[in-house]
PDB file of N, CA and C in Angstrom:
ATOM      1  N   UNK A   1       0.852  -1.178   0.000  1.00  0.00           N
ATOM      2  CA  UNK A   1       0.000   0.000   0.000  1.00  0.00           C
ATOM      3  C   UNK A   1       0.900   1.245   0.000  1.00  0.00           C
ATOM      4  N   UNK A   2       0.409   2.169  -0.875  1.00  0.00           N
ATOM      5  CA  UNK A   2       1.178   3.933  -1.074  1.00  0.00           C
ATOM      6  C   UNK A   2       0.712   4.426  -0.053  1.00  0.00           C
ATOM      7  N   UNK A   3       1.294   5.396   0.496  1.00  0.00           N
ATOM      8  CA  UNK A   3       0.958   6.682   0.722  1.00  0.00           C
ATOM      9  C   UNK A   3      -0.291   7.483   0.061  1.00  0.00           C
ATOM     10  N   UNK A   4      -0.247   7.683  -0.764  1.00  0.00           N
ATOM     11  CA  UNK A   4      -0.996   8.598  -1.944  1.00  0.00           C
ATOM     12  C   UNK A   4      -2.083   7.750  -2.326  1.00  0.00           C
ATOM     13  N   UNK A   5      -2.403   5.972  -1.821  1.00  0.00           N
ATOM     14  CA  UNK A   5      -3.888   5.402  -2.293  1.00  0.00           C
ATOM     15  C   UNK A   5      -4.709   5.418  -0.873  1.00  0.00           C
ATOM     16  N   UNK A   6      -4.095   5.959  -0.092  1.00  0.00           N
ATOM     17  CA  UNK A   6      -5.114   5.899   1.557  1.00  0.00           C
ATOM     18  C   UNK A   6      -6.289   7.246   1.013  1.00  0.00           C
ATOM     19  N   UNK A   7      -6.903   6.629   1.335  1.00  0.00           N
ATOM     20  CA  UNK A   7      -8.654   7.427   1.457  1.00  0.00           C
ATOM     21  C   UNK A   7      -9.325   7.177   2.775  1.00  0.00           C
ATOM     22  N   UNK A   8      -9.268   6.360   3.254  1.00  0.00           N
ATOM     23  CA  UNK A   8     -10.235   5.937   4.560  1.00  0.00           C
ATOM     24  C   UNK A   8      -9.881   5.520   5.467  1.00  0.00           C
ATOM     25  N   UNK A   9     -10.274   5.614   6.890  1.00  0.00           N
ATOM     26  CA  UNK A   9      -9.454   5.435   8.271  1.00  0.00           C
ATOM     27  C   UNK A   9      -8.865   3.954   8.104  1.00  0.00           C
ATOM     28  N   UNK A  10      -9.573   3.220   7.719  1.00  0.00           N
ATOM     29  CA  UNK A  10      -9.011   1.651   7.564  1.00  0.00           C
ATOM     30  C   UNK A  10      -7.700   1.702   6.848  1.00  0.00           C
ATOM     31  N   UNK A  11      -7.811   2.097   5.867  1.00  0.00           N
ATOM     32  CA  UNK A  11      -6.485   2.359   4.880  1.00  0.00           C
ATOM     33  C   UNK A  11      -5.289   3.137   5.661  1.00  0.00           C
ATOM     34  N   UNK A  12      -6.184   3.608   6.465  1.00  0.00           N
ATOM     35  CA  UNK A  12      -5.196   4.504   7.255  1.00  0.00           C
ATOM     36  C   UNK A  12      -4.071   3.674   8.022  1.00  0.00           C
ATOM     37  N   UNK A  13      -4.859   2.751   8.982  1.00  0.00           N
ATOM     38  CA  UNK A  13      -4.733   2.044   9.991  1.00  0.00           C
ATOM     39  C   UNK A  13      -3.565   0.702   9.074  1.00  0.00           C
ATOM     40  N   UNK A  14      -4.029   0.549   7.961  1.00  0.00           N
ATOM     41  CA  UNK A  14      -2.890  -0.264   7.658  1.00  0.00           C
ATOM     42  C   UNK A  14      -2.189   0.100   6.919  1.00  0.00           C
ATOM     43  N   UNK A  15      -1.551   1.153   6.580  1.00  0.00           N
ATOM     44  CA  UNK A  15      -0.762   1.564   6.012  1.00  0.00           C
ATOM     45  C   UNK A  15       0.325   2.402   7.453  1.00  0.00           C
ATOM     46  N   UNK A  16      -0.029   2.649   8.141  1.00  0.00           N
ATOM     47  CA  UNK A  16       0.784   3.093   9.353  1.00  0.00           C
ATOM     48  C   UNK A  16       1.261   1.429  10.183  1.00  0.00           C
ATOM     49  N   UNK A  17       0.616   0.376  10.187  1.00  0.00           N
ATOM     50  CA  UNK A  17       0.825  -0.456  10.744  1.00  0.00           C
ATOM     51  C   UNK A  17       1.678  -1.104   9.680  1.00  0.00           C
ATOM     52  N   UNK A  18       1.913  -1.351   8.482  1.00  0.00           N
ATOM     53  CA  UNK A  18       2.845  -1.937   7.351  1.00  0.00           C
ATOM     54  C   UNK A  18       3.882  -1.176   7.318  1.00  0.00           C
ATOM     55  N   UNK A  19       3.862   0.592   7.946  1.00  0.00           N
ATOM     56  CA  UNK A  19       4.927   1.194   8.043  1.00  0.00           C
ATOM     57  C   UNK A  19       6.025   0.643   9.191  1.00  0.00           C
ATOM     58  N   UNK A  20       4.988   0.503  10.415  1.00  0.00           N
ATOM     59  CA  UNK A  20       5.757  -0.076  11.767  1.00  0.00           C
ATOM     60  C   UNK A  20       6.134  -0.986  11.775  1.00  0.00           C
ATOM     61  N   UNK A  21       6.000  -2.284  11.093  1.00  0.00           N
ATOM     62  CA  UNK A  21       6.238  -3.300  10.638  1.00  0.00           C
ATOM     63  C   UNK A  21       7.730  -3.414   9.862  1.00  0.00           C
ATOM     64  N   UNK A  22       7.807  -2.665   9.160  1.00  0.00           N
ATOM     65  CA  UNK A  22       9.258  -2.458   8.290  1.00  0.00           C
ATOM     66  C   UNK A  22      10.136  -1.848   9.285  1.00  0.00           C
ATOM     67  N   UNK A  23       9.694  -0.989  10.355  1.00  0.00           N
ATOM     68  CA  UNK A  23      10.779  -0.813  11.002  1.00  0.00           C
ATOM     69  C   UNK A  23      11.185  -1.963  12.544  1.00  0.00           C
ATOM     70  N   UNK A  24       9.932  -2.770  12.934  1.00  0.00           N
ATOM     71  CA  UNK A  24      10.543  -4.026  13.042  1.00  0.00           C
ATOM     72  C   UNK A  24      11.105  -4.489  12.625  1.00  0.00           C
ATOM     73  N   UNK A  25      11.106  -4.574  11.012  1.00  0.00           N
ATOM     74  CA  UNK A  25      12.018  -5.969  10.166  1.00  0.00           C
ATOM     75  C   UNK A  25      13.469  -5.367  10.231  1.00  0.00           C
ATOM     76  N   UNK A  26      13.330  -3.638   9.983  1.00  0.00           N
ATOM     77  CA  UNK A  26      14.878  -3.498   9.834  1.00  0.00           C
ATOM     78  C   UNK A  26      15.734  -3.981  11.122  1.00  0.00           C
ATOM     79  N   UNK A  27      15.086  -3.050  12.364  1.00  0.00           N
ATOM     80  CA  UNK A  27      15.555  -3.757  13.958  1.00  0.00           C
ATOM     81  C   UNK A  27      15.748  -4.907  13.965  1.00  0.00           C
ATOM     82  N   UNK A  28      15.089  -6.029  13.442  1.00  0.00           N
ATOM     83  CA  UNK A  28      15.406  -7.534  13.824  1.00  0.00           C
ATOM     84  C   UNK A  28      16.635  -7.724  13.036  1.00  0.00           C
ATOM     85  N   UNK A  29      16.859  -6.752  12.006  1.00  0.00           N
ATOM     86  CA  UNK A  29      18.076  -7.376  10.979  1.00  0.00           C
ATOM     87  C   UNK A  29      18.984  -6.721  11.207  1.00  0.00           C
ATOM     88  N   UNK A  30      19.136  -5.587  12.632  1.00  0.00           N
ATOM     89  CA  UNK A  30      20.151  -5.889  12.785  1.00  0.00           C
ATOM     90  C   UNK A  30      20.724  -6.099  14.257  1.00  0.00           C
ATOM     91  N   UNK A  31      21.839  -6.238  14.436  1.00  0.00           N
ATOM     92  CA  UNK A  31      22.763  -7.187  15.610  1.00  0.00           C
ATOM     93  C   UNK A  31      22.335  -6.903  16.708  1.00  0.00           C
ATOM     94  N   UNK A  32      23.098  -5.011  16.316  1.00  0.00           N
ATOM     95  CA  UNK A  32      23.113  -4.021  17.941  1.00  0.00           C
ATOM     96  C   UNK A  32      22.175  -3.358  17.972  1.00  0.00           C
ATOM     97  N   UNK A  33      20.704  -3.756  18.627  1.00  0.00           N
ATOM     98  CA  UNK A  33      19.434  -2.835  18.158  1.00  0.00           C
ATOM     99  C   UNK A  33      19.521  -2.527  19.827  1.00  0.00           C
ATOM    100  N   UNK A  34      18.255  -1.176  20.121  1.00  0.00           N
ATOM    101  CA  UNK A  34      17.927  -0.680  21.826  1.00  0.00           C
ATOM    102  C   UNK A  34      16.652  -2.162  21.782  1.00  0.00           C
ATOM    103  N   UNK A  35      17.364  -3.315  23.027  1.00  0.00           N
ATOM    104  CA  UNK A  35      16.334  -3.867  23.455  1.00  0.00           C
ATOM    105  C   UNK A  35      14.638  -2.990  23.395  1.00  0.00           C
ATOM    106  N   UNK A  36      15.151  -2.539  24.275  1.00  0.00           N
ATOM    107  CA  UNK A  36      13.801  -1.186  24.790  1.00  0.00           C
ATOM    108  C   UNK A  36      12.823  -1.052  23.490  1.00  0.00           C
ATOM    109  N   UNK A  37      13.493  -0.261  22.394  1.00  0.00           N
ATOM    110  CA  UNK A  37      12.904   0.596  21.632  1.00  0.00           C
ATOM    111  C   UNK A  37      12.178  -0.599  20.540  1.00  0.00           C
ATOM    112  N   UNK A  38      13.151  -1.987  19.977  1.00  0.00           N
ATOM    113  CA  UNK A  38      12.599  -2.919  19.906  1.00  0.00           C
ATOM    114  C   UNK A  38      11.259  -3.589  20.162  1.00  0.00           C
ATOM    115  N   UNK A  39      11.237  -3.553  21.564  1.00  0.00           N
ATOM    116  CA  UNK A  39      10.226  -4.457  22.200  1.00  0.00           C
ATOM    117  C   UNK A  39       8.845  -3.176  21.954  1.00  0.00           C
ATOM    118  N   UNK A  40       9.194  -2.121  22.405  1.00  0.00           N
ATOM    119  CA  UNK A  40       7.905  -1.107  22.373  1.00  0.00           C
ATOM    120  C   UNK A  40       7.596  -1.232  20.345  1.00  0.00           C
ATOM    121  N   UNK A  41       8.408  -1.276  19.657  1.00  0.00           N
ATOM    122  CA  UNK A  41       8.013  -1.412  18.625  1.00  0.00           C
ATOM    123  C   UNK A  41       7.229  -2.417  17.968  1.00  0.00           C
ATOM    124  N   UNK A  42       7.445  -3.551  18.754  1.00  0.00           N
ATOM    125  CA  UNK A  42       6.780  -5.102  18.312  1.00  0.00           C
ATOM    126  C   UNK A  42       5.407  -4.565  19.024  1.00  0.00           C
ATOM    127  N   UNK A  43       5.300  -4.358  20.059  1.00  0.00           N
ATOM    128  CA  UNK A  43       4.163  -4.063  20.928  1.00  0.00           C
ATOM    129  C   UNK A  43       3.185  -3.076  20.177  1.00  0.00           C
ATOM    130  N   UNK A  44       3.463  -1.919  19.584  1.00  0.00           N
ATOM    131  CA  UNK A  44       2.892  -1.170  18.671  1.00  0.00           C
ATOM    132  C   UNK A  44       2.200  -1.876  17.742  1.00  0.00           C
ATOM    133  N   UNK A  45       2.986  -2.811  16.714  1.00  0.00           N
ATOM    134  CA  UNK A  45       2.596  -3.668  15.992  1.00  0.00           C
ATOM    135  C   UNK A  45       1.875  -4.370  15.815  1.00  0.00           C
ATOM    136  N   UNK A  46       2.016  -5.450  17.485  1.00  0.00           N
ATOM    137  CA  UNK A  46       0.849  -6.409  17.684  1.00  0.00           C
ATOM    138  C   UNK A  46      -0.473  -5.729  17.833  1.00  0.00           C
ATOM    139  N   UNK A  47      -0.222  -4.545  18.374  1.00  0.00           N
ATOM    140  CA  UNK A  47      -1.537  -4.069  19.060  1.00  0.00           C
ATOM    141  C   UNK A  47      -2.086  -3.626  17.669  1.00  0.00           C
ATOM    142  N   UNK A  48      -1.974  -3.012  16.469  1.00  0.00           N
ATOM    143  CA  UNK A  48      -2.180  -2.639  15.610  1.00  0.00           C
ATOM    144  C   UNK A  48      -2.875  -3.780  14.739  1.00  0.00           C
ATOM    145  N   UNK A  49      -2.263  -4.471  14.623  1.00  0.00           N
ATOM    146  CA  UNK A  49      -2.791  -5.852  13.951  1.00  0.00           C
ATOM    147  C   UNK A  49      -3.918  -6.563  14.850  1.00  0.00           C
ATOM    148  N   UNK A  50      -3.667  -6.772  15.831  1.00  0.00           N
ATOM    149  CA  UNK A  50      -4.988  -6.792  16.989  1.00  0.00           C
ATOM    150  C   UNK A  50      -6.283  -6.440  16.604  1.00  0.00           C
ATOM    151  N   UNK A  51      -5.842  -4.460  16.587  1.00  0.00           N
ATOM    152  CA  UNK A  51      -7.276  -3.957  16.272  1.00  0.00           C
ATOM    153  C   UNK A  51      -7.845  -4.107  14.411  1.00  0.00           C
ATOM    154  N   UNK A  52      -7.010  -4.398  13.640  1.00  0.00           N
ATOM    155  CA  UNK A  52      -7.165  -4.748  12.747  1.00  0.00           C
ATOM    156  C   UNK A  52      -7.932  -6.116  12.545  1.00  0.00           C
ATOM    157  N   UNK A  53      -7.561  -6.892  13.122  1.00  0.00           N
ATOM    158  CA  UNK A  53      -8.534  -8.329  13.139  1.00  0.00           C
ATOM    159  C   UNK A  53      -9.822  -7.862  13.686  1.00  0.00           C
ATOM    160  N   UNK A  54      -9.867  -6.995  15.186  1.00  0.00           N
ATOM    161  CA  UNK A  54     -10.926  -7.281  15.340  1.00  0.00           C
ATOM    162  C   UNK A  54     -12.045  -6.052  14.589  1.00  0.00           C
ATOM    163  N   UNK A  55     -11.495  -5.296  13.830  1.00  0.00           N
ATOM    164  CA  UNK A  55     -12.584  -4.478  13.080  1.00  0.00           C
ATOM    165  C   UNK A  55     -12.563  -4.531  11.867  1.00  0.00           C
ATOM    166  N   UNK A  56     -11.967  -6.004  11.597  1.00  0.00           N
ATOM    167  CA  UNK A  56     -12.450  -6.908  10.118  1.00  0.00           C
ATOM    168  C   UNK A  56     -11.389  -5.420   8.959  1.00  0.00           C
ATOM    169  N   UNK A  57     -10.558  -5.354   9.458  1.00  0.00           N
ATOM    170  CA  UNK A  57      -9.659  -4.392   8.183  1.00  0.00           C
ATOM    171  C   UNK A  57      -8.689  -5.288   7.476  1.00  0.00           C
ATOM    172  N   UNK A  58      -8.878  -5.132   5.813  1.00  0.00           N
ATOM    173  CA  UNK A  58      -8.502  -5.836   5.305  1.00  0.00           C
ATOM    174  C   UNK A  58      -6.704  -5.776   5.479  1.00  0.00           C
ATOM    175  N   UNK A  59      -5.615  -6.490   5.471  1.00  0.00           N
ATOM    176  CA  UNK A  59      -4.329  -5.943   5.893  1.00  0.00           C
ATOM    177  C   UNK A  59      -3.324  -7.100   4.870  1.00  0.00           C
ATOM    178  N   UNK A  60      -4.250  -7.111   3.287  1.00  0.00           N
ATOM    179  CA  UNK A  60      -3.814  -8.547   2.895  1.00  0.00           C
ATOM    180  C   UNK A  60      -3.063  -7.695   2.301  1.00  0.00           C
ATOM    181  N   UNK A  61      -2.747  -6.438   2.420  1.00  0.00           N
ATOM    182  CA  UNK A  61      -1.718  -5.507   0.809  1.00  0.00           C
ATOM    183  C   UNK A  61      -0.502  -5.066   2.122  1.00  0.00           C
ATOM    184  N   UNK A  62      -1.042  -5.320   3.511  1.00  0.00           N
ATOM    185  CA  UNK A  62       0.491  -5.570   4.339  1.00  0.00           C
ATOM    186  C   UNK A  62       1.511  -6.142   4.410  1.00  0.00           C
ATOM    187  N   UNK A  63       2.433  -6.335   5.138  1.00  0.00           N
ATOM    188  CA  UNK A  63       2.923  -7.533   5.679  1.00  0.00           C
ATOM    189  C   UNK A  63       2.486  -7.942   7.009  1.00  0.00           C
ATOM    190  N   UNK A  64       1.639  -7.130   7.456  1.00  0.00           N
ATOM    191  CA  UNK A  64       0.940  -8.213   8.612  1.00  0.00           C
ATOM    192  C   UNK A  64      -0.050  -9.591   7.793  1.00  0.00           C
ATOM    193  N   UNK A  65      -0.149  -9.775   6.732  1.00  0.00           N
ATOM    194  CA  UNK A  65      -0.302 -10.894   6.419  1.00  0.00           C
ATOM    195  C   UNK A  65       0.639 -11.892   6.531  1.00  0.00           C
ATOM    196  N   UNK A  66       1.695 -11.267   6.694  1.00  0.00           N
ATOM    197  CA  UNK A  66       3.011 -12.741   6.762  1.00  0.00           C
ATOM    198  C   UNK A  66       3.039 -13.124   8.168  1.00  0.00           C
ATOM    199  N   UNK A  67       2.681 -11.961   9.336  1.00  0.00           N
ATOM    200  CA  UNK A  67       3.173 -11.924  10.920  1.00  0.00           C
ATOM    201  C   UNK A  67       1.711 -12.833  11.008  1.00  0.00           C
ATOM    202  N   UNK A  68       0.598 -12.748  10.487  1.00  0.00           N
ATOM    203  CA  UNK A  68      -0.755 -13.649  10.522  1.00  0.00           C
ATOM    204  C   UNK A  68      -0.023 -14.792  10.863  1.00  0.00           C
ATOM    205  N   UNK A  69       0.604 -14.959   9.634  1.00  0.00           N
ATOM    206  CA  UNK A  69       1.400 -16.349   9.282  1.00  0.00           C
ATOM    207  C   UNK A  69       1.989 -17.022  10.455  1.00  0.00           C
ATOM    208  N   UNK A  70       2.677 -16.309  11.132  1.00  0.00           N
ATOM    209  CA  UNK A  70       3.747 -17.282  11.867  1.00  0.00           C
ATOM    210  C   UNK A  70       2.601 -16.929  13.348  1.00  0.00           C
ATOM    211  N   UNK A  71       1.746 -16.317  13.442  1.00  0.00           N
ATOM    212  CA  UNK A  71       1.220 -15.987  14.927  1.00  0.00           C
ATOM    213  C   UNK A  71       1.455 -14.994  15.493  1.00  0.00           C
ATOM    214  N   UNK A  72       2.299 -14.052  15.831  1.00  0.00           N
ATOM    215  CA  UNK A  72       2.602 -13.077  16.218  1.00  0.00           C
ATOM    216  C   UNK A  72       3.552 -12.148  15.667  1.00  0.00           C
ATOM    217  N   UNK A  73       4.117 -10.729  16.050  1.00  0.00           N
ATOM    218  CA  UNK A  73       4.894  -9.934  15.685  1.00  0.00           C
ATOM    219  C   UNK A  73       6.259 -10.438  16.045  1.00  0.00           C
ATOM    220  N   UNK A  74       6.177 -10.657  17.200  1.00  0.00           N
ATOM    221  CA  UNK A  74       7.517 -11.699  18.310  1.00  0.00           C
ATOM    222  C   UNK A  74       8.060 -12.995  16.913  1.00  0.00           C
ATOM    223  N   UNK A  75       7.136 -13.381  16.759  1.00  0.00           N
ATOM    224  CA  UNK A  75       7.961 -14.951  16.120  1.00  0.00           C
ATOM    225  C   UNK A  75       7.966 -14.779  14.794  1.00  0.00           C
ATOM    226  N   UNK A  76       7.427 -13.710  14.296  1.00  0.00           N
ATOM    227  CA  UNK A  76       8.022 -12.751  12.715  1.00  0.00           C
ATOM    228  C   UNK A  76       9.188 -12.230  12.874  1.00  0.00           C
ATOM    229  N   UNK A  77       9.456 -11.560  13.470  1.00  0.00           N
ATOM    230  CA  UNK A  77      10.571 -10.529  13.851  1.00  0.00           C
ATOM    231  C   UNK A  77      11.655 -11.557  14.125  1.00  0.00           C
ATOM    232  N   UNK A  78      11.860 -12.876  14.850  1.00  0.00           N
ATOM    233  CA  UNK A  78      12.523 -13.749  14.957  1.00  0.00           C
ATOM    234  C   UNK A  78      12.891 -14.053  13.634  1.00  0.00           C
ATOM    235  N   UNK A  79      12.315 -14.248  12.262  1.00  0.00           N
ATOM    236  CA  UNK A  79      12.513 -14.736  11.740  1.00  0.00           C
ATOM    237  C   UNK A  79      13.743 -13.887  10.763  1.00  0.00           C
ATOM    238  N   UNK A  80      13.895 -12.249  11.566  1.00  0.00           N
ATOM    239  CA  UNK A  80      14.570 -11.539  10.511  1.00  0.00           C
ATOM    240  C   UNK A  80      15.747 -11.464  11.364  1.00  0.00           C
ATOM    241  N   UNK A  81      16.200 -12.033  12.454  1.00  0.00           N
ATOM    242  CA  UNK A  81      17.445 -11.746  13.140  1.00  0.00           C
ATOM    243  C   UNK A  81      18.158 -12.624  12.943  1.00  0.00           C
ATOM    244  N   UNK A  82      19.444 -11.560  12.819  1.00  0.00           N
ATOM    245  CA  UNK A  82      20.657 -12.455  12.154  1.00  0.00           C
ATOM    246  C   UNK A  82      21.338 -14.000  13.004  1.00  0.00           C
ATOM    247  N   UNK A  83      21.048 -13.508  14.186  1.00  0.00           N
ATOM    248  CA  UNK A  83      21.524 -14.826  15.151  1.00  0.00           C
ATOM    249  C   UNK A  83      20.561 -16.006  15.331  1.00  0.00           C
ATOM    250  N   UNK A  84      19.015 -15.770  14.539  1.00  0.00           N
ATOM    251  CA  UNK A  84      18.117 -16.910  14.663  1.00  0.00           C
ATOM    252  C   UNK A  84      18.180 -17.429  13.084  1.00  0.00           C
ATOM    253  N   UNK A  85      18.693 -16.671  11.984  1.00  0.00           N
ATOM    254  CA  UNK A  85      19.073 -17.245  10.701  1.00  0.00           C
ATOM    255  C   UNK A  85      19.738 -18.244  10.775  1.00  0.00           C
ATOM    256  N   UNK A  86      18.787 -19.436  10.159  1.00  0.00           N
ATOM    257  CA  UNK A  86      19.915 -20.628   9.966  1.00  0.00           C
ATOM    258  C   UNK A  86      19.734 -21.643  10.785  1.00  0.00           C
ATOM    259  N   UNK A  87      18.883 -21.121  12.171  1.00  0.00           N
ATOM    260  CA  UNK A  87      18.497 -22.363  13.033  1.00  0.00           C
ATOM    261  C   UNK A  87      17.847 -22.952  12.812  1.00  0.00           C
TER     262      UNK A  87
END
C-alpha cells in the first residue's frame, strides 16, 4: 500500500501499521538494536494488527499478512534476526 492510495481510516490504519512493521524488520536485521525501543516497537505492531482483526480491516496488501502467518509480531521478527538465521 502507497501513501498517496489511503482514502479511509481503515487504509489509514494499515498503512501506518505496514509502516511499523518495516521498522521491526529493519531492527530484527540488525545485531546491535535498543532492546527497549525494539520491544515497544513489536508491541505497537501487535496491538495494531490486533485492532485490525478485530474491526475486520482488510491488511492482505500488508505484511501483517506474513506476521498472521507465523502468529505473532515476536515470532516474525525472529525470523529476521541475524543470530536466529539458519536455526
Amino acid at each position: 500500500m502507497f501513501k498517496d492510495s489511503v482514502r479511509t481510516p481503515e487504509q489509514a490504519l494499515a498503512y501506518i501499521t505496514d509502516c511499523n512493521l518495516a521498522t521491526v524488520c529493519d531492527m530484527a536485521m540488525t545485531k546491535r538494536r535498543k532492546v527497549g525501543e525494539f520491544r515497544r516497537q513489536k508491541a505497537i505492531a501487535q496491538t495494531a494488527i490486533d485492532w485490525m482483526d478485530e474491526m475486520h480491516i482488510d491488511y492482505s496488501t500488508t505484511r501483517a499478512k506474513d506476521v498472521v502467518k507465523f502468529g505473532t509480531v515476536e515470532k516474525w521478527a525472529e525470523s529476521f534476526m541475524p543470530e536466529r538465521k539458519g536455526e
